[in-house]
C-alpha atoms as a PDB file:
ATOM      1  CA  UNK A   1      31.347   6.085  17.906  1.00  0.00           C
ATOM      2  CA  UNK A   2      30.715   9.899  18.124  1.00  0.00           C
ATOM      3  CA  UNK A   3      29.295  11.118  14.895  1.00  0.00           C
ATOM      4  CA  UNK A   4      30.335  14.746  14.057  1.00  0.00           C
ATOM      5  CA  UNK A   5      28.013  17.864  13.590  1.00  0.00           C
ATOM      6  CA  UNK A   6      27.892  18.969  10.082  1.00  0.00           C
ATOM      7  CA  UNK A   7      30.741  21.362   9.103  1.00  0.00           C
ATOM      8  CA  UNK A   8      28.261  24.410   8.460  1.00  0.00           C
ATOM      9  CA  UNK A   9      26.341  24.036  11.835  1.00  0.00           C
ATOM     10  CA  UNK A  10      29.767  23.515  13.583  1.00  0.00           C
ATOM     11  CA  UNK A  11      31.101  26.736  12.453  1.00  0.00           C
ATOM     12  CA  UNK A  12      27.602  28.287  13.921  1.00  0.00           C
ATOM     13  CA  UNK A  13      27.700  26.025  17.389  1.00  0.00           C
ATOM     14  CA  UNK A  14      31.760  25.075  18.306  1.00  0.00           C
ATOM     15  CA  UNK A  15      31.280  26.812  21.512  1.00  0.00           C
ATOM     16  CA  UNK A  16      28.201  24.325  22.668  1.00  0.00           C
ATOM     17  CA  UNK A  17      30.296  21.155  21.673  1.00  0.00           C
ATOM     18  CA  UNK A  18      32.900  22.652  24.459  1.00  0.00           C
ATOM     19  CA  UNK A  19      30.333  22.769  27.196  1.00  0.00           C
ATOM     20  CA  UNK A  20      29.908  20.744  30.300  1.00  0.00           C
ATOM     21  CA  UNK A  21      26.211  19.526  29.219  1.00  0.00           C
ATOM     22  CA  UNK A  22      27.162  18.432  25.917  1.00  0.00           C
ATOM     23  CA  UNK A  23      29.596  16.300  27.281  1.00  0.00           C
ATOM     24  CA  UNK A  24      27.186  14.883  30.156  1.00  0.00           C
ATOM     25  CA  UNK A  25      24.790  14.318  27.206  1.00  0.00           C
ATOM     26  CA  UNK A  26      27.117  12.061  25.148  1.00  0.00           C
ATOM     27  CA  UNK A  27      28.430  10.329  28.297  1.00  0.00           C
ATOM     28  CA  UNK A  28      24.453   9.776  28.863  1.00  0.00           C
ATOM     29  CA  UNK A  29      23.783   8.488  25.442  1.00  0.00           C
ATOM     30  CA  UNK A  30      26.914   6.048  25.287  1.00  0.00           C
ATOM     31  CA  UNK A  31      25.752   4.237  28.710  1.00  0.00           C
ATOM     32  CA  UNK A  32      22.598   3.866  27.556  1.00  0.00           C
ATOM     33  CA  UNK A  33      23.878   1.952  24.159  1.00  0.00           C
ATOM     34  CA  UNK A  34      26.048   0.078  26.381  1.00  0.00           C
ATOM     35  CA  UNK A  35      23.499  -0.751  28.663  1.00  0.00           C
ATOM     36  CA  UNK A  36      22.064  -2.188  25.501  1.00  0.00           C
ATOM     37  CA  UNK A  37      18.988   0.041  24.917  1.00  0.00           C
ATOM     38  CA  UNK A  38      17.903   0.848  21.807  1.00  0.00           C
ATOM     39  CA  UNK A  39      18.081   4.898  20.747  1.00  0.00           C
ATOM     40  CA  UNK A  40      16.381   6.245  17.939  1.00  0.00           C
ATOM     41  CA  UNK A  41      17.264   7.372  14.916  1.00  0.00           C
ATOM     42  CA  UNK A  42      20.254   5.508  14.547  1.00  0.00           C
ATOM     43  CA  UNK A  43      23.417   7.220  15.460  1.00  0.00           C
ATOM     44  CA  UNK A  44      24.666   7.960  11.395  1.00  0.00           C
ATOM     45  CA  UNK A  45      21.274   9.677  11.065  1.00  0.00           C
ATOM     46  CA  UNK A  46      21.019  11.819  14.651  1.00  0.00           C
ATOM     47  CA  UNK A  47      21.727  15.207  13.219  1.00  0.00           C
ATOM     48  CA  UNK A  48      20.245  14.467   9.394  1.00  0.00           C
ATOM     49  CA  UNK A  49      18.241  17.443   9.797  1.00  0.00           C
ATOM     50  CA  UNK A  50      21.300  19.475   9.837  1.00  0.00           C
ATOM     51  CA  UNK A  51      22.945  17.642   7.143  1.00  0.00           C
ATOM     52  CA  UNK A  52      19.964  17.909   4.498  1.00  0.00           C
ATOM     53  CA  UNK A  53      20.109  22.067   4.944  1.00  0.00           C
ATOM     54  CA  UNK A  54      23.173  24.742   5.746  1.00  0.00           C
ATOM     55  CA  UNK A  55      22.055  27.596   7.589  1.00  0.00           C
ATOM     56  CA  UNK A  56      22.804  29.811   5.259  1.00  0.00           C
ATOM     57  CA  UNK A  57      20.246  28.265   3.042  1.00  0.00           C
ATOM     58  CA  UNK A  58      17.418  27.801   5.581  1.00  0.00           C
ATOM     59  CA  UNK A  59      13.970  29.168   4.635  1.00  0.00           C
ATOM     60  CA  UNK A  60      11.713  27.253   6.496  1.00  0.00           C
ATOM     61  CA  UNK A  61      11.819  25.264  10.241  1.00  0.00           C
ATOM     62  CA  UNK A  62       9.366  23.233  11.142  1.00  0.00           C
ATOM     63  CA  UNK A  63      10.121  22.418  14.720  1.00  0.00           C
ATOM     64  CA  UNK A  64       9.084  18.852  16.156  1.00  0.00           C
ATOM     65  CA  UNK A  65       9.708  17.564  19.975  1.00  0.00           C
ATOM     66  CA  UNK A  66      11.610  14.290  19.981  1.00  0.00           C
ATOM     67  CA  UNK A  67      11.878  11.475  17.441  1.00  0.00           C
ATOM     68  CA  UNK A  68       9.270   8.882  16.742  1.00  0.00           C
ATOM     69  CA  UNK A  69       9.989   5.869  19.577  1.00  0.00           C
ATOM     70  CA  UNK A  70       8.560   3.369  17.098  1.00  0.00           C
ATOM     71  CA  UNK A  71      10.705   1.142  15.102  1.00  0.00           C
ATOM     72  CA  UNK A  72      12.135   2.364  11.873  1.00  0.00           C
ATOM     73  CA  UNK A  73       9.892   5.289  11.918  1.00  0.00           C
ATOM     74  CA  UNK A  74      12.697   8.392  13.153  1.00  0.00           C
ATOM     75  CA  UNK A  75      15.162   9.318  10.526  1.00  0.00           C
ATOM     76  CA  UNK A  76      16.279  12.103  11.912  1.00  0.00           C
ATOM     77  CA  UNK A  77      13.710  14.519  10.598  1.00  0.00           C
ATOM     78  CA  UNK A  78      10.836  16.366  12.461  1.00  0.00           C
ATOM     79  CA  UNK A  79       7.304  14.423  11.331  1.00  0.00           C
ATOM     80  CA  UNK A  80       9.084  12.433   8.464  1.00  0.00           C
ATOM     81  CA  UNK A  81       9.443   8.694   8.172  1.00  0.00           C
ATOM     82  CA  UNK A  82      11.477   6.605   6.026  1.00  0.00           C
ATOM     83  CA  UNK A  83      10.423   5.471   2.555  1.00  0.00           C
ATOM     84  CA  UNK A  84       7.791   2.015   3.007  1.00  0.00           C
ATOM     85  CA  UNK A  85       6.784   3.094   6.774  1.00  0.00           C
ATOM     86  CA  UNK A  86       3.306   4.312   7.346  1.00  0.00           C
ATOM     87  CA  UNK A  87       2.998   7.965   7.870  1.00  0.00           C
ATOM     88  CA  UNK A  88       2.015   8.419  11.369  1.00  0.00           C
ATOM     89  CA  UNK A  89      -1.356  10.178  12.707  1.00  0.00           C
ATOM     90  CA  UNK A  90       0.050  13.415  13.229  1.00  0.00           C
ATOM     91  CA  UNK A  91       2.097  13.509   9.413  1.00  0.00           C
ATOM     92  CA  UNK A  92      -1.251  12.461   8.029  1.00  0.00           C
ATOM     93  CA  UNK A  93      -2.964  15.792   9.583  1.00  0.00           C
ATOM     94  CA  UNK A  94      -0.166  17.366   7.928  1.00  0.00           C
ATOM     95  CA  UNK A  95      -0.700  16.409   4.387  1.00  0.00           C
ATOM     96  CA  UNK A  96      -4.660  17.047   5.372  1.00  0.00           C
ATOM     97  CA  UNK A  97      -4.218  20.565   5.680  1.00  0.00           C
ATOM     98  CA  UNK A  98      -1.496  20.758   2.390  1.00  0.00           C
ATOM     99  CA  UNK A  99      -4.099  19.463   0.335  1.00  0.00           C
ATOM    100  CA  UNK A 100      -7.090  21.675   1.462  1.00  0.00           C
ATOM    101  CA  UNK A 101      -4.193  24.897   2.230  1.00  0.00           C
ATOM    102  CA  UNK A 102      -2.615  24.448  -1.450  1.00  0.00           C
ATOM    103  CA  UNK A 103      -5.022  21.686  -3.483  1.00  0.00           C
ATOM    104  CA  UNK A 104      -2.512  18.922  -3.820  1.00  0.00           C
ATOM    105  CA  UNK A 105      -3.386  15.294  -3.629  1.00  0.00           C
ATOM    106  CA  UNK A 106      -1.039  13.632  -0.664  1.00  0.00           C
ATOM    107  CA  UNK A 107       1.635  11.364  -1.300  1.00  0.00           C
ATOM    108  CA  UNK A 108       1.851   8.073  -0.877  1.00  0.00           C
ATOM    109  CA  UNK A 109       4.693   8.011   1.492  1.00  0.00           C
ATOM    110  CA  UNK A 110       6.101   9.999   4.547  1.00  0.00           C
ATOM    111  CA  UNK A 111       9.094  11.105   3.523  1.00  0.00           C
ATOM    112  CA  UNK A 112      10.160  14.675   3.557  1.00  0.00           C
ATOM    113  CA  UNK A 113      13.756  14.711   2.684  1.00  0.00           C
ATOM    114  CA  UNK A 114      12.383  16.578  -0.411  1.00  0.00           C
ATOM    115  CA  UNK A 115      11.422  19.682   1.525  1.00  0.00           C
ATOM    116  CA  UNK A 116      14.856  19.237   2.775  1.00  0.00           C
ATOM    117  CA  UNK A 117      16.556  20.104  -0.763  1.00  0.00           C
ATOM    118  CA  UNK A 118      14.554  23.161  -0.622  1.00  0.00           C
ATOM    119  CA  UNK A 119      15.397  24.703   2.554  1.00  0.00           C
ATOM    120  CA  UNK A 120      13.173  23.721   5.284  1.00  0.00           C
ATOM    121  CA  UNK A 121      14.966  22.400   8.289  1.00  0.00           C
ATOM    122  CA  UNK A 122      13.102  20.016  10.082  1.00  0.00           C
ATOM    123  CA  UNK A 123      14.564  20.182  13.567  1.00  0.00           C
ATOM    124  CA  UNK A 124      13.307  17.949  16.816  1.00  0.00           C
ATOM    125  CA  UNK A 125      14.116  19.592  20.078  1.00  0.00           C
ATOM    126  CA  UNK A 126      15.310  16.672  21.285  1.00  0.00           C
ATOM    127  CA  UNK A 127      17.337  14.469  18.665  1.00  0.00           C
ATOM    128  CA  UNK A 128      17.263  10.553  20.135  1.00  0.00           C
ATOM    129  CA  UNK A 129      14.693   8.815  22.250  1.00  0.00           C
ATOM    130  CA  UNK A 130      14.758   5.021  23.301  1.00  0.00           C
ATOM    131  CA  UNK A 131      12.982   2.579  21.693  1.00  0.00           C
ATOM    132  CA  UNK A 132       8.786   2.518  22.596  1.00  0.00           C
ATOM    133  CA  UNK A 133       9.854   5.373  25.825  1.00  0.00           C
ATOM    134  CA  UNK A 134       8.381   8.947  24.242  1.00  0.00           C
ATOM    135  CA  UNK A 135      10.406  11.682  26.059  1.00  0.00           C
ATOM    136  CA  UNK A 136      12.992   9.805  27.676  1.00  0.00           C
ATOM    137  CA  UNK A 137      15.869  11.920  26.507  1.00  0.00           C
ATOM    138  CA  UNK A 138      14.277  15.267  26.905  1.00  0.00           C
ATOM    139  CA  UNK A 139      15.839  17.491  29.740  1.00  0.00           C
ATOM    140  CA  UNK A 140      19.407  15.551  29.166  1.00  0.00           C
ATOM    141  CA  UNK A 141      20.794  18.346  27.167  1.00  0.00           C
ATOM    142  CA  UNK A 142      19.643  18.246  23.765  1.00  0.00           C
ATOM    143  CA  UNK A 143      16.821  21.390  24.553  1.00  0.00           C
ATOM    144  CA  UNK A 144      20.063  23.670  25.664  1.00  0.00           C
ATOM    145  CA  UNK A 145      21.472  22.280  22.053  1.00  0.00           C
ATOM    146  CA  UNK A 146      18.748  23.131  19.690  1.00  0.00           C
ATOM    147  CA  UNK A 147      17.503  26.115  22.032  1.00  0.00           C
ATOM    148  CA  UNK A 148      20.990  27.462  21.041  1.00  0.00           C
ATOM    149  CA  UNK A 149      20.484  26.515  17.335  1.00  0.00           C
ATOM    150  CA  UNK A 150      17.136  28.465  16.800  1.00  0.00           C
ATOM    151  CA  UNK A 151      18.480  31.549  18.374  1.00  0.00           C
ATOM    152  CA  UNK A 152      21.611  32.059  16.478  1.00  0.00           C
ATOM    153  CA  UNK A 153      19.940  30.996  13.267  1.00  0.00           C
ATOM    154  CA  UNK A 154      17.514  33.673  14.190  1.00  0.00           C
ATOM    155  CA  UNK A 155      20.168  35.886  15.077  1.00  0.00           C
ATOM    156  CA  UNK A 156      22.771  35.296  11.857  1.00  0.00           C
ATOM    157  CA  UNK A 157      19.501  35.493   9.152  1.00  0.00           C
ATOM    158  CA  UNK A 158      16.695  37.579   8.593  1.00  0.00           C
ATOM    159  CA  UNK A 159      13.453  36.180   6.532  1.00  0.00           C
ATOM    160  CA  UNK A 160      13.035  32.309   8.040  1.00  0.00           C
ATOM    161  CA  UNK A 161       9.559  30.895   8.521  1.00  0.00           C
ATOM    162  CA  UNK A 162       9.107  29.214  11.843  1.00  0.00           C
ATOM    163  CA  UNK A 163       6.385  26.684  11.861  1.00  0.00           C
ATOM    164  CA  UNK A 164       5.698  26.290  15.588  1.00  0.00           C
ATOM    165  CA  UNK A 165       2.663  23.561  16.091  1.00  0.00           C
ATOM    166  CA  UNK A 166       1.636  22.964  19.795  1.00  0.00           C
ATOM    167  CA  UNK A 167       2.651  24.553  23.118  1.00  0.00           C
ATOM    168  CA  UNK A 168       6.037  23.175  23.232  1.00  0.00           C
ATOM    169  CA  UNK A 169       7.121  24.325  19.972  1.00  0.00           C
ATOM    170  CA  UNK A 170       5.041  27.612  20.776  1.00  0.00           C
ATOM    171  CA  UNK A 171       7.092  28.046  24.052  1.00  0.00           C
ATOM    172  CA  UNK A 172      10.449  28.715  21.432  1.00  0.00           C
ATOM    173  CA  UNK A 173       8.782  31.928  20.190  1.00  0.00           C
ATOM    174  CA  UNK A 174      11.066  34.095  22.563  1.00  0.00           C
ATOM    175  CA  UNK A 175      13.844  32.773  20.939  1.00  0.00           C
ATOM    176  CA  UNK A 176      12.824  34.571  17.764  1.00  0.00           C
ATOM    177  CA  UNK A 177      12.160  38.038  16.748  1.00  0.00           C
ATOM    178  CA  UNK A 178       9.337  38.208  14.894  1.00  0.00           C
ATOM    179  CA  UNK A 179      10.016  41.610  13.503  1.00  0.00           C
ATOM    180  CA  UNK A 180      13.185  40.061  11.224  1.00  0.00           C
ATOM    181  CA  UNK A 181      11.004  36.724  10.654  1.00  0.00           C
ATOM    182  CA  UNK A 182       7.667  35.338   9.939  1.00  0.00           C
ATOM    183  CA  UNK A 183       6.678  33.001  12.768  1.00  0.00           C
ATOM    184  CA  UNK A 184       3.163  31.022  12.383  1.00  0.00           C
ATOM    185  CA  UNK A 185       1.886  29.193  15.365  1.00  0.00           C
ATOM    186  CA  UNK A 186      -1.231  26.766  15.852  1.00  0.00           C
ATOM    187  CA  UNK A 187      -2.128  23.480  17.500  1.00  0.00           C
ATOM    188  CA  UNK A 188      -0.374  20.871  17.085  1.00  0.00           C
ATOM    189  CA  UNK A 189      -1.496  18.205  13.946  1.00  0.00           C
ATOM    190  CA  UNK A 190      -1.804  15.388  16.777  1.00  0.00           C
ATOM    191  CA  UNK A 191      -5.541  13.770  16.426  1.00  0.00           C
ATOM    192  CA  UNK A 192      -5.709  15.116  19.851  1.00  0.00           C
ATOM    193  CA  UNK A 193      -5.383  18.525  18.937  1.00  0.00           C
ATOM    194  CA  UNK A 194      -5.569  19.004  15.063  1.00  0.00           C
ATOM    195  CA  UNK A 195      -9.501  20.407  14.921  1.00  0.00           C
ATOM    196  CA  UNK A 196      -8.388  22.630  17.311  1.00  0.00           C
ATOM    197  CA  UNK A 197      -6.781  24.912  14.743  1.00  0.00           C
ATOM    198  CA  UNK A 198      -4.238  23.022  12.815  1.00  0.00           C
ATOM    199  CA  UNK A 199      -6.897  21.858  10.205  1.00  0.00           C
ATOM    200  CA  UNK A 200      -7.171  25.183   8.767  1.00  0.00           C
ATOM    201  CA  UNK A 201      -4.121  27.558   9.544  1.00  0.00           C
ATOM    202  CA  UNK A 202      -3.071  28.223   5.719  1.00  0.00           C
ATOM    203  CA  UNK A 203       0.593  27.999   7.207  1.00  0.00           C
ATOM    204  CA  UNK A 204       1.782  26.589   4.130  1.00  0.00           C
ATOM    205  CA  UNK A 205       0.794  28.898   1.150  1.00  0.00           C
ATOM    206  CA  UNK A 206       1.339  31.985   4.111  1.00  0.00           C
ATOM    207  CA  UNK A 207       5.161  30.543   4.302  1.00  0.00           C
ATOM    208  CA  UNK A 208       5.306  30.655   0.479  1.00  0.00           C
ATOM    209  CA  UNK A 209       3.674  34.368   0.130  1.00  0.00           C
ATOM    210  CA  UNK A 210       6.380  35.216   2.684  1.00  0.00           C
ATOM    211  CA  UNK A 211       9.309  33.735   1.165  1.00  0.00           C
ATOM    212  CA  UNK A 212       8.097  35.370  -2.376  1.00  0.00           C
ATOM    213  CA  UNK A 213       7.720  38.575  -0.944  1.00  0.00           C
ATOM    214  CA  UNK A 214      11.184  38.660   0.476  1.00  0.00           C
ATOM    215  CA  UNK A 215      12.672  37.185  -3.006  1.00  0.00           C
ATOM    216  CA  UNK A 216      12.911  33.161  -2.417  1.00  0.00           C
ATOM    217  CA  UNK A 217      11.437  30.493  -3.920  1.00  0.00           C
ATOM    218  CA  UNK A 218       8.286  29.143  -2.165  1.00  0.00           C
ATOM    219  CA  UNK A 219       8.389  25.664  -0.891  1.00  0.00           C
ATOM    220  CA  UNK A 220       6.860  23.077  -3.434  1.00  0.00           C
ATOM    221  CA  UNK A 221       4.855  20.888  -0.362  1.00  0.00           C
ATOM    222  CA  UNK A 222       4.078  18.195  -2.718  1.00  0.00           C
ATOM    223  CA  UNK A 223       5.727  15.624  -2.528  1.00  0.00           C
ATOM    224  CA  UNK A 224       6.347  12.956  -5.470  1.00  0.00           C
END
């Protein structure tokens, strides 16, 4: 079954759905299911980032690498993890530095579709992984994909926030101009890296006092 890209990010990314490496990449992804490996997130929920936001209404993207490997943890949102499954090490850095950045007690879960509703696209790089294998789709064509994505959204709007944690999401910054957005970069939340400068940025209330100054609504980062 080949799941569809959502009509609004269609309109912005026909021409990549037409190219030779899109094709090789769902030819790769069906062998592997028939070879009977097991790809996260499931395929209904493999471009749910793009479904929870149109571009048009995009505020905030908080860029991730490729989907949590673990059992019912990816969703198909950067970081976030269905409702009753633990919030990983690196999510629980990020609700650290929400509650000292902004004063809010974190949740009890570690699901963000509610960030979702308010504009922030939370885009992976790479958009399936197999089972317990970190990394084992990137370089199959999903980087060309989403590489494509953050330029043209970049291109199309002015006034996004780009959260870019960690060298890899760092190494997208040339895909942005920075005079027409506000792009924030630090270490990655991993434990390996968080008290290197994650613990501390301020991204959050800076993405709100950006968004306000330009007119939007700021991002409420509790969640409920």
């Amino acid at each position: 079954m080949m799941i569809d890209l959502p009509s609004a990010w269609a309109d912005l990314l026909a021409d990549q759905v037409r190219q030779p490496y899109w094709t090789a990449l769902q030819q790769f992804l069906q062998a592997e299911t028939a070879a009977g490996k097991q790809i996260y997130p499931p395929e209904p929920l493999r471009y749910a980032a793009l479904a929870a936001v149109d571009p048009a209404d995009v505020g905030v993207v908080i860029l991730g690498q490729d989907p949590y490997h673990g059992a019912g943890q990816a969703h198909g949102l950067s970081f976030s993890v269905p409702l009753g499954v633990r919030p990983p090490p690196s999510l629980v850095n990020i609700f650290k530095e929400i509650s000292r950045d902004l004063g809010c007690s974190p949740p009890q879960h570690g699901n963000l579709a509610g960030w979702t509703r308010q504009g922030v696209l939370l885009l992976n790089s790479v958009l399936t992984v197999e089972a317990e294998k970190a990394g084992a789709h990137r370089k199959r064509g999903w980087e060309q994909f989403t590489d494509t994505l953050i330029a043209r959204l970049a291109q199309r709007h002015d006034g996004i926030v780009f959260l870019l944690w960690g060298a890899y999401a760092e190494a997208k910054t040339g895909l942005i101009d920075a005079d027409r957005h506000c792009v924030l970069r630090s270490p990655h939340p991993s434990p390996l890296s968080a008290y290197r400068g994650f613990l501390g940025n301020g991204h959050f209330s800076e993405a709100n006092r950006y968004l306000v100054a330009r007119g939007r609504a700021p991002i409420d980062w509790a969640l409920a």
